[in-house]
N, C-alpha and C. Protein backbone atom coordinates (compact mmCIF):
# COMPACT_ATOMS: atom_id res chain seq x y z
N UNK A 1 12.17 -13.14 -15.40
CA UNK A 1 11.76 -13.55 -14.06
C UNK A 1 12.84 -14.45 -13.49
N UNK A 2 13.40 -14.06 -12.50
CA UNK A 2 14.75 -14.44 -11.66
C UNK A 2 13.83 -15.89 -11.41
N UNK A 3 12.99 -16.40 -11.00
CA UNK A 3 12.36 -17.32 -10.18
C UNK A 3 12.65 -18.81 -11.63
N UNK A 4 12.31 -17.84 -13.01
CA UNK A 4 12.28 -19.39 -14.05
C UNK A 4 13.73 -19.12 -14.38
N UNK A 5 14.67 -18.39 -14.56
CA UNK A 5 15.53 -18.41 -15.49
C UNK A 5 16.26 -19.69 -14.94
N UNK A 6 17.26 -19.47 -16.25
CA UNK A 6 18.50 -20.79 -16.38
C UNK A 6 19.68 -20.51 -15.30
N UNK A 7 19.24 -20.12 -14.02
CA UNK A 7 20.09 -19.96 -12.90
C UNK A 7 20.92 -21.64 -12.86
N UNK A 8 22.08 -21.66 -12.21
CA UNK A 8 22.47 -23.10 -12.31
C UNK A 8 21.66 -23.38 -10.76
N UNK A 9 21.04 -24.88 -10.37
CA UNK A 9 20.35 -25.25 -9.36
C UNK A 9 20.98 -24.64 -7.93
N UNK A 10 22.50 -24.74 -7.54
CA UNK A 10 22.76 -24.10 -6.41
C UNK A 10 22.25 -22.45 -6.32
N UNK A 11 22.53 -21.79 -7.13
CA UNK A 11 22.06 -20.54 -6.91
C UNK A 11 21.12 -20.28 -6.43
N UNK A 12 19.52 -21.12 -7.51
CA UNK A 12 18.44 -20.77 -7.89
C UNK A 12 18.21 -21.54 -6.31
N UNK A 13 18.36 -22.13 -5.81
CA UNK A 13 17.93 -22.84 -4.44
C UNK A 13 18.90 -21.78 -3.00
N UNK A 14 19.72 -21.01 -3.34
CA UNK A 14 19.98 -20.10 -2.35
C UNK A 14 19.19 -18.84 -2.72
N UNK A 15 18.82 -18.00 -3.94
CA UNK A 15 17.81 -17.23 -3.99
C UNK A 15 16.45 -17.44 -3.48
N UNK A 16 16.47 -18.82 -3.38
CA UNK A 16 14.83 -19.08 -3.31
C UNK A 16 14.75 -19.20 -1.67
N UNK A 17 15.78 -19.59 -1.17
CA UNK A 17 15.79 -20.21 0.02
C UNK A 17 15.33 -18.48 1.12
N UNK A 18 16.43 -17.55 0.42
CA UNK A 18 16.64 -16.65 0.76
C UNK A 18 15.95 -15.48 1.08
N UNK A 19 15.01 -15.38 0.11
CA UNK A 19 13.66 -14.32 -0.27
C UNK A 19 12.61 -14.79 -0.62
N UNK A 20 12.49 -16.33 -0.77
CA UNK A 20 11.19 -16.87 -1.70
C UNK A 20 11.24 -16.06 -2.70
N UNK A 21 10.74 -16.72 -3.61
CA UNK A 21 10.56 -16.66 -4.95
C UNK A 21 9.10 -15.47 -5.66
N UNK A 22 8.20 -15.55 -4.38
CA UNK A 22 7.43 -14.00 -4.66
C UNK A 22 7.65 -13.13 -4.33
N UNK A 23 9.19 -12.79 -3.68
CA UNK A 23 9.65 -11.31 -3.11
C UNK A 23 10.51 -11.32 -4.47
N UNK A 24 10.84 -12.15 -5.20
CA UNK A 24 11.58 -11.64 -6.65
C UNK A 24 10.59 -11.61 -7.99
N UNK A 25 9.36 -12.00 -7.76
CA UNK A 25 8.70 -11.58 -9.55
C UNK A 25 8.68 -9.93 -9.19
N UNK A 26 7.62 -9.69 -9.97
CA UNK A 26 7.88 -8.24 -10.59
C UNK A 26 6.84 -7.53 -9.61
N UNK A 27 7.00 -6.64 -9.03
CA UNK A 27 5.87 -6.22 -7.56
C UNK A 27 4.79 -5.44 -8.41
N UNK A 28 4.79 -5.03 -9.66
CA UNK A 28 3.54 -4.89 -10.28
C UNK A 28 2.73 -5.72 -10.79
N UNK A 29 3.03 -6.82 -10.76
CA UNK A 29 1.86 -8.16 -10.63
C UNK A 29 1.10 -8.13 -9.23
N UNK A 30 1.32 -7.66 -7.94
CA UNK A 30 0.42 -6.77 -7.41
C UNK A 30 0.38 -8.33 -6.20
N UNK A 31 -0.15 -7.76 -5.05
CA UNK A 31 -0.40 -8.98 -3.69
C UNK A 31 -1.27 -9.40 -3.76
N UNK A 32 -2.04 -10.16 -4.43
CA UNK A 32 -3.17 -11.20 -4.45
C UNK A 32 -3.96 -11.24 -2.73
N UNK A 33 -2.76 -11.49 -1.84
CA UNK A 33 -3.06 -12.04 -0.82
C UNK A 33 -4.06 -10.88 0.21
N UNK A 34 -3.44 -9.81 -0.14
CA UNK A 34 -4.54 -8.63 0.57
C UNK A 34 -6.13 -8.23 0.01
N UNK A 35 -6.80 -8.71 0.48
CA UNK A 35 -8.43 -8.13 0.01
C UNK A 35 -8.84 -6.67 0.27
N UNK A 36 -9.49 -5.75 -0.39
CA UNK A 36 -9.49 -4.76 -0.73
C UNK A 36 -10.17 -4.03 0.97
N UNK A 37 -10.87 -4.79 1.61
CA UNK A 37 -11.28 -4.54 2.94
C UNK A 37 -10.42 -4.45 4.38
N UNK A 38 -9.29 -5.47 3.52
CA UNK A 38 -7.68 -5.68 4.58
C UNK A 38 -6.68 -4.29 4.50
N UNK A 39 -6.75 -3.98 3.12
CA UNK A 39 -5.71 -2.75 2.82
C UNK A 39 -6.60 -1.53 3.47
N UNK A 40 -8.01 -1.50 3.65
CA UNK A 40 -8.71 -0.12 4.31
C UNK A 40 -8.72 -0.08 5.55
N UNK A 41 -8.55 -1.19 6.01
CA UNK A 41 -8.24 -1.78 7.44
C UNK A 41 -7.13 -1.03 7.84
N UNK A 42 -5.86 -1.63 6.72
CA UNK A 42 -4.63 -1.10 7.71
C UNK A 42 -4.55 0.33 6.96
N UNK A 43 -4.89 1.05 6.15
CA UNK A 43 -4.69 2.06 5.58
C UNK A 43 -5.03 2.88 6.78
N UNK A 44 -6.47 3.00 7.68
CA UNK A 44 -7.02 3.75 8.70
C UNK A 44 -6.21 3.31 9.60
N UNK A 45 -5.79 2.34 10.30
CA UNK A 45 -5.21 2.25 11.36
C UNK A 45 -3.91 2.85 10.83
N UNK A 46 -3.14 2.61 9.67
CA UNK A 46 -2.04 3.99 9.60
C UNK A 46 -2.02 5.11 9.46
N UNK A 47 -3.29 5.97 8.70
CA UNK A 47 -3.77 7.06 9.16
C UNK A 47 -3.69 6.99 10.69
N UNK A 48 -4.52 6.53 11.14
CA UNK A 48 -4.81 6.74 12.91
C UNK A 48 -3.16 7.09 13.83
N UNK A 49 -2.42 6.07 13.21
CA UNK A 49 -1.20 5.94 14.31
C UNK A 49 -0.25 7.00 13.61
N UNK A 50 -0.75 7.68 12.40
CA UNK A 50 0.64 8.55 12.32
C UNK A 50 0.09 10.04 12.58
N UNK A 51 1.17 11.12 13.34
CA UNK A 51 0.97 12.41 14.13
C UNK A 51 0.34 13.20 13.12
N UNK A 52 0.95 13.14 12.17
CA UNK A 52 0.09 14.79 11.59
C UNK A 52 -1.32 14.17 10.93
N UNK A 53 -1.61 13.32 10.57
CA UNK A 53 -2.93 12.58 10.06
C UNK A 53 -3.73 12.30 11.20
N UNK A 54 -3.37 12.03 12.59
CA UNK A 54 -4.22 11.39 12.81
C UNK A 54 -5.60 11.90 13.90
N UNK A 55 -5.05 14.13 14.01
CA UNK A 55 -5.71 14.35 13.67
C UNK A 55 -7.63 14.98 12.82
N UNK A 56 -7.09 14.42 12.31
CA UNK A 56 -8.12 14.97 10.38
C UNK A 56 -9.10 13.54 10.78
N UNK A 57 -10.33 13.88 10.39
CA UNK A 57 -11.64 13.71 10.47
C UNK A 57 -11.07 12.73 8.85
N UNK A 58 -10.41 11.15 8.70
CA UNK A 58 -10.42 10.76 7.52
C UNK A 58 -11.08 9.52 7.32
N UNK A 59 -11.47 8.93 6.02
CA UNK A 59 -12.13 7.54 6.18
C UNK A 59 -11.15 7.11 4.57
N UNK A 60 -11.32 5.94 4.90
CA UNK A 60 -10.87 5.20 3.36
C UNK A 60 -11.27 3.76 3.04
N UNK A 61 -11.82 3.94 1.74
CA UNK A 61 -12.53 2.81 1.23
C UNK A 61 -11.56 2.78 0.03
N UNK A 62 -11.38 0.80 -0.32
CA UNK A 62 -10.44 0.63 -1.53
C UNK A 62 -11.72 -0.26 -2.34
N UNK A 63 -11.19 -0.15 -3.59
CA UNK A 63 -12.13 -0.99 -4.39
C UNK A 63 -10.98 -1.34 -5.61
N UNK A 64 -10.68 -2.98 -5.83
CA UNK A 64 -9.66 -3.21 -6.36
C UNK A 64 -8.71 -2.43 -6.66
N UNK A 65 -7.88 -2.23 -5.44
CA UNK A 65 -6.49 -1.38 -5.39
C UNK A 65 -7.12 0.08 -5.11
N UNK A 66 -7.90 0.49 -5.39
CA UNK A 66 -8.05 2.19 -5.79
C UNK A 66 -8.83 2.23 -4.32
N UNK A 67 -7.83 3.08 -3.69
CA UNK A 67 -8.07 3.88 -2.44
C UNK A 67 -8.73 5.08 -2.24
N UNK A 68 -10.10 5.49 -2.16
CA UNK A 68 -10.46 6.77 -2.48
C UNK A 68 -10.32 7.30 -0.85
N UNK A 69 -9.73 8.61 -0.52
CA UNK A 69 -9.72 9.48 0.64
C UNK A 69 -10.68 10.18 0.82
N UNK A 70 -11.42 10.07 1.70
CA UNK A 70 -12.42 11.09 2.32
C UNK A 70 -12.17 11.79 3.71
N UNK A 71 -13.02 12.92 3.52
CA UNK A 71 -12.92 13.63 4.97
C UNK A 71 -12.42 15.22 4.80
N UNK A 72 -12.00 15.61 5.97
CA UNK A 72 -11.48 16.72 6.64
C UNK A 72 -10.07 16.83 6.70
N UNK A 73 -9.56 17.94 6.29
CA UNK A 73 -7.82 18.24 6.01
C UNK A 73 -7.55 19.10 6.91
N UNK A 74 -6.71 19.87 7.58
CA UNK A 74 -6.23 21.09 7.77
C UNK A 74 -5.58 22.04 7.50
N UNK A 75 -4.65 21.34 6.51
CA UNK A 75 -4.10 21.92 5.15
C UNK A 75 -3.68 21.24 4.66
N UNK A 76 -2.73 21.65 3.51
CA UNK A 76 -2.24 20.94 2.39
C UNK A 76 -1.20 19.23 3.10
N UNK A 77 -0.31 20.09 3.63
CA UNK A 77 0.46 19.30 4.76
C UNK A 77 0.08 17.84 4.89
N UNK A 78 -0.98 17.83 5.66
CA UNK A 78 -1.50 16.62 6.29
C UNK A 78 -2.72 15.92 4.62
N UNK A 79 -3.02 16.33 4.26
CA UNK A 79 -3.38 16.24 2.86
C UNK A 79 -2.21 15.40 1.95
N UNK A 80 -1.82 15.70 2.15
CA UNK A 80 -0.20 15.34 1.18
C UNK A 80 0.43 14.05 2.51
N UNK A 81 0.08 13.89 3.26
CA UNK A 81 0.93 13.44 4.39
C UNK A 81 -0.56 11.97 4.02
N UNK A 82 -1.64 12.41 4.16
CA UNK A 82 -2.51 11.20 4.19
C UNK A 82 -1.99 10.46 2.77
N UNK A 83 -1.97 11.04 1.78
CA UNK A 83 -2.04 10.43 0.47
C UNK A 83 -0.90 9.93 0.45
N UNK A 84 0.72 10.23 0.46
CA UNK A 84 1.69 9.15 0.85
C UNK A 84 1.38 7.67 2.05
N UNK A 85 0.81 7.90 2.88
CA UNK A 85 0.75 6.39 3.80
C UNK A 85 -0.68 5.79 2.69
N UNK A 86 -1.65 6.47 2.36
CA UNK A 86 -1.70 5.30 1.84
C UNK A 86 -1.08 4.40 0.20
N UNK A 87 -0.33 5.77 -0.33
CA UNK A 87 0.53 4.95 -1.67
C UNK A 87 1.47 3.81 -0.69
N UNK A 88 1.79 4.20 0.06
CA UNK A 88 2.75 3.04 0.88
C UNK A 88 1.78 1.66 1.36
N UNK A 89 0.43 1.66 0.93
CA UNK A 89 -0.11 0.75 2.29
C UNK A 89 0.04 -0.51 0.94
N UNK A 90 0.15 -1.44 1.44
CA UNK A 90 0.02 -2.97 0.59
C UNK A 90 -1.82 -2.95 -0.02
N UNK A 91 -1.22 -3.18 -0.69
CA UNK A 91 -2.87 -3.29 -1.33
C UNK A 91 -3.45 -2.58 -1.95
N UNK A 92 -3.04 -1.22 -1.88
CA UNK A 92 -3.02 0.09 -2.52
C UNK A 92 -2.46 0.61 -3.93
N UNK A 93 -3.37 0.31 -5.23
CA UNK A 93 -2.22 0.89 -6.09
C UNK A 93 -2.76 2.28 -6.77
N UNK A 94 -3.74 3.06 -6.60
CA UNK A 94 -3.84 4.36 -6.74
C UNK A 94 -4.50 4.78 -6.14
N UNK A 95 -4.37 6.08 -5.59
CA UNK A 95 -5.09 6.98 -4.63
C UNK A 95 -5.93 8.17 -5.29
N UNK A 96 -7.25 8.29 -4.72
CA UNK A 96 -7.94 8.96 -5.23
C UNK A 96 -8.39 10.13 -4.09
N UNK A 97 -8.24 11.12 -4.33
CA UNK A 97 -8.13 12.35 -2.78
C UNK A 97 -9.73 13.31 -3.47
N UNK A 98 -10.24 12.36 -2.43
CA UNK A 98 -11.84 13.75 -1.94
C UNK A 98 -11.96 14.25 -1.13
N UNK A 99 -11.25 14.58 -0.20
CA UNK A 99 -10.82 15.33 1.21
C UNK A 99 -10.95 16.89 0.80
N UNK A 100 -11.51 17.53 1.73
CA UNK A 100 -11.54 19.10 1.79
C UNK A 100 -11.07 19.58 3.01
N UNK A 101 -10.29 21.07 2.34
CA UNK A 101 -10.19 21.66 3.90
C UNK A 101 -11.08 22.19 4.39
N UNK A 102 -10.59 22.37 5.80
CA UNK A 102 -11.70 22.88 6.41
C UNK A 102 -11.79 24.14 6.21
């Protein structure tokens, strides 16, 4: 962990200054700071705002990290297109796809 090591003090105070010190631990220790109701929040509003998703008849509920997809597809496409935005959404660490086509 860049944040404890034996950096000499100038460094370790321009790294820190630079990125803070929680943009360098390890990003699979995961964002504390997002609640599982915040990441479904923005998960739908990024469904909503992106073209080929937005769309598909979709809903999404997270329950510690795990994003399950529901709804209406039109094909594979937008299927595959929902399940990337939400691996991308903060707060999100696995996706679970119950979506059917139509």
């Amino acid at each position: 962990d860049v944040c404890s090591s034996d950096l000499s003090p100038l460094w370790a105070a321009v790294l820190l200054a630079l990125s803070g010190c929680a943009a360098l631990q390890d990003p699979a220790a995961g964002d504390d700071s997002i609640t599982d109701a915040g990441a479904a929040a923005l998960a739908g509003s990024r469904l909503d705002g992106d073209s080929m998703t937005a769309r598909a008849t979709l809903s999404v509920q997270v329950d510690n990290g795990l994003a399950i997809l529901y709804g209406t597809v039109p094909n594979e496409a937008v299927r595959q297109r929902a399940i990337q935005i939400l691996q991308g959404t903060p707060g999100v660490y696995e996706v679970l796809d119950r979506t059917r086509k139509r």
